[in-house]
Protein backbone atom coordinates (compact mmCIF):
# COMPACT_ATOMS: atom_id res chain seq x y z
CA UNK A 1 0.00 0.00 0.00
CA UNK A 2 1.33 3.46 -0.77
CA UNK A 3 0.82 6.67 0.90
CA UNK A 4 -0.74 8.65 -1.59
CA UNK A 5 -4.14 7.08 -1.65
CA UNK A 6 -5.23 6.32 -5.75
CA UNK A 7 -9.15 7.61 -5.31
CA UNK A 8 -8.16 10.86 -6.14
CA UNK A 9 -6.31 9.91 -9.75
CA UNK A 10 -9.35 7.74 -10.31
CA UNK A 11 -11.36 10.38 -10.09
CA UNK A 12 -9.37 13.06 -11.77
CA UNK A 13 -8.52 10.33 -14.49
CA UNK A 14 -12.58 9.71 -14.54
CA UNK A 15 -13.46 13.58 -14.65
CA UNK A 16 -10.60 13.85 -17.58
CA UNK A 17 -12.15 10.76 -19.33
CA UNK A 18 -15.43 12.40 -19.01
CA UNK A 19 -14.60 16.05 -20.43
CA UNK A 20 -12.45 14.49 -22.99
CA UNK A 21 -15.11 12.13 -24.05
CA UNK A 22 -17.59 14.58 -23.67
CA UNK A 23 -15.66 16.96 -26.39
CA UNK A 24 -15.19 14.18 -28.75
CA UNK A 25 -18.91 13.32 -28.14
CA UNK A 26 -19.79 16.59 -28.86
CA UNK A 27 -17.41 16.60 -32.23
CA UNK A 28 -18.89 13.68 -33.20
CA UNK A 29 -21.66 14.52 -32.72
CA UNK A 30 -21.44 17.38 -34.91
CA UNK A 31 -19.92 16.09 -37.67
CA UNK A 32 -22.67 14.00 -37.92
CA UNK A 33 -25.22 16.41 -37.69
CA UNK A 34 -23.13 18.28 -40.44
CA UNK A 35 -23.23 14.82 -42.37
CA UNK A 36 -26.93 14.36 -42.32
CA UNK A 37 -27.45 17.95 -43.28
CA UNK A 38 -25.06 17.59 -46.17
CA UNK A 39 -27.24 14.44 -47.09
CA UNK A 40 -30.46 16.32 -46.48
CA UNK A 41 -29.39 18.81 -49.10
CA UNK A 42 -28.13 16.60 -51.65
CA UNK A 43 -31.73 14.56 -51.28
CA UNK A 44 -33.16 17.82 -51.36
CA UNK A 45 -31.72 18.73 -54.84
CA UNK A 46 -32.18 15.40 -56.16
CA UNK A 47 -35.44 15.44 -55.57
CA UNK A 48 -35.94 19.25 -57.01
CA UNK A 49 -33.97 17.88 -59.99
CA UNK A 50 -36.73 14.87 -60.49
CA UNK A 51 -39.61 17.33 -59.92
CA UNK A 52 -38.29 19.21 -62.67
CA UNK A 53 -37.43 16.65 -64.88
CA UNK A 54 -40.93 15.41 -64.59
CA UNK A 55 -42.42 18.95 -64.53
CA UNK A 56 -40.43 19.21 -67.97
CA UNK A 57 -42.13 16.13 -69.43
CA UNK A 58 -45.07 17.14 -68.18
CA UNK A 59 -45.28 20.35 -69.98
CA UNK A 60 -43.76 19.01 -73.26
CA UNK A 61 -46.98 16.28 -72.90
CA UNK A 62 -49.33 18.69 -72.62
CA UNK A 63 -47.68 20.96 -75.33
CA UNK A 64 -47.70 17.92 -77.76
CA UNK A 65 -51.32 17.26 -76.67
CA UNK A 66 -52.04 20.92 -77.36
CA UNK A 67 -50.67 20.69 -80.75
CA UNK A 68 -52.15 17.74 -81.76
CA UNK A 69 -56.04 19.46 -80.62
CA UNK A 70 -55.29 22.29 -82.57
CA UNK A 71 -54.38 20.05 -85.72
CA UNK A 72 -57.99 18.28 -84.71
CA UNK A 73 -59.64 21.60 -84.87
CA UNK A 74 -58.19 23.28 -88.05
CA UNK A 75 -58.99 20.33 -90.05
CA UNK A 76 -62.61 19.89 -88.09
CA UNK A 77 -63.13 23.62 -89.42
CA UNK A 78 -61.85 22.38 -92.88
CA UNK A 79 -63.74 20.03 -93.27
CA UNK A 80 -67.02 21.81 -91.18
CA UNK A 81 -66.98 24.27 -94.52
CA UNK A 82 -66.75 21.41 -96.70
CA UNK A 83 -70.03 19.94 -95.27
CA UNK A 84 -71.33 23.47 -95.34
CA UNK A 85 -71.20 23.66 -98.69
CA UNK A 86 -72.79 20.55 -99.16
CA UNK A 87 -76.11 21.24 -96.61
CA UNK A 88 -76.34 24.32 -98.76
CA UNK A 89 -76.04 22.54 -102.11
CA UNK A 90 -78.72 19.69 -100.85
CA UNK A 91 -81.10 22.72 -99.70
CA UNK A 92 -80.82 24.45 -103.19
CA UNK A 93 -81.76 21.17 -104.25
CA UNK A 94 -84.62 20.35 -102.03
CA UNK A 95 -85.58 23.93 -102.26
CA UNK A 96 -85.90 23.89 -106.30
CA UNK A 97 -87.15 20.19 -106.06
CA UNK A 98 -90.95 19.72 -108.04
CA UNK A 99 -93.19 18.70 -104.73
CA UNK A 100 -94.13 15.04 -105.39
CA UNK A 101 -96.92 14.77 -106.77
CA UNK A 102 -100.58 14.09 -105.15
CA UNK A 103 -101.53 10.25 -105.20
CA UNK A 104 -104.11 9.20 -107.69
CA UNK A 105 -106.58 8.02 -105.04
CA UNK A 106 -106.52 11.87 -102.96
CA UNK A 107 -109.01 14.55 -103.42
CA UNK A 108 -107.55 17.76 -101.63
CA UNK A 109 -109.44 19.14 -99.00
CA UNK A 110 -111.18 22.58 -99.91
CA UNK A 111 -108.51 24.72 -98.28
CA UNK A 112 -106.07 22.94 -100.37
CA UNK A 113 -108.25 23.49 -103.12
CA UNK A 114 -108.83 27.19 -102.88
CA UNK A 115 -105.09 27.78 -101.75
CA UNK A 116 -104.52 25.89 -105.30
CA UNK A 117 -106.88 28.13 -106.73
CA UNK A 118 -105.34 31.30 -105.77
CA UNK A 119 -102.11 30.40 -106.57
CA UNK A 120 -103.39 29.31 -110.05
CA UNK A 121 -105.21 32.79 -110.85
CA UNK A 122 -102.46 34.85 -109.01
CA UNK A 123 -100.30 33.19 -111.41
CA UNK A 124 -102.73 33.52 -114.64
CA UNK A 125 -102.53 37.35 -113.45
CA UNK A 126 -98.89 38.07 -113.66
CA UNK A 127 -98.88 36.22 -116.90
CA UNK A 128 -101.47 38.52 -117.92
CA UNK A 129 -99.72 41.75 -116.89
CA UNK A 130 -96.19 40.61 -118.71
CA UNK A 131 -97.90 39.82 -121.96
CA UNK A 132 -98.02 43.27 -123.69
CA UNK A 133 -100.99 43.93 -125.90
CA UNK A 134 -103.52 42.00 -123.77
């Protein structure tokens, strides 16, 4: 046994062991924190990166899907005069068209008949009027 009792280097060595693990706790500590934040940032910018990669594709989708409605709708109005042109040409058509004639069975009904009339007279009338001498 020696003099100098060995408590008090135990406990100085344990209150040195402490503060110097405590510092390198602390410095690991933060470099780790400093890690994850590094790798919280890259993930953050990866991900900002994919977002706009897809926010590209997105927008060149809906740009091709533009262009391809207005293609639909110039040659919709194409052809939209086309068919015009045809309803009007069918209407001439109907509208000059002789109206079929009554079947041989019908006897028109007197309104018929005087509406027939008048147009008949109205009809001998103007022929009357354009005929010069009469």
């Amino acid at each position: 046994m020696s003099l100098i009792p060995t408590w008090p280097i135990a406990a100085g060595a344990l209150v040195v062991g402490l503060v110097v693990g405590g510092t390198g706790a602390k410095l690991w500590y933060a470099g780790t924190v400093a890690d994850l934040k590094v790798e919280i940032a890259n993930i953050k910018k990866d991900n900002a990166e994919a977002i706009s990669q897809a926010s590209q594709v997105a927008l060149s989708d809906y740009k091709a899907g533009a262009d391809l409605i207005k293609a639909a709708a110039l040659s919709a109005q194409t052809d939209l005069s086309s068919v015009s042109a045809q309803l009007a040409a069918i209407r001439r058509n109907q509208k000059n068209a002789p109206p079929p004639p009554l079947p041989t069975d019908c006897k028109p009904g007197s309104v018929r008949l005087r509406n027939l009339s008048e147009t008949a007279a109205a009809a001998d009338q103007a022929i009357a009027r354009s005929v010069p001498g009469k």
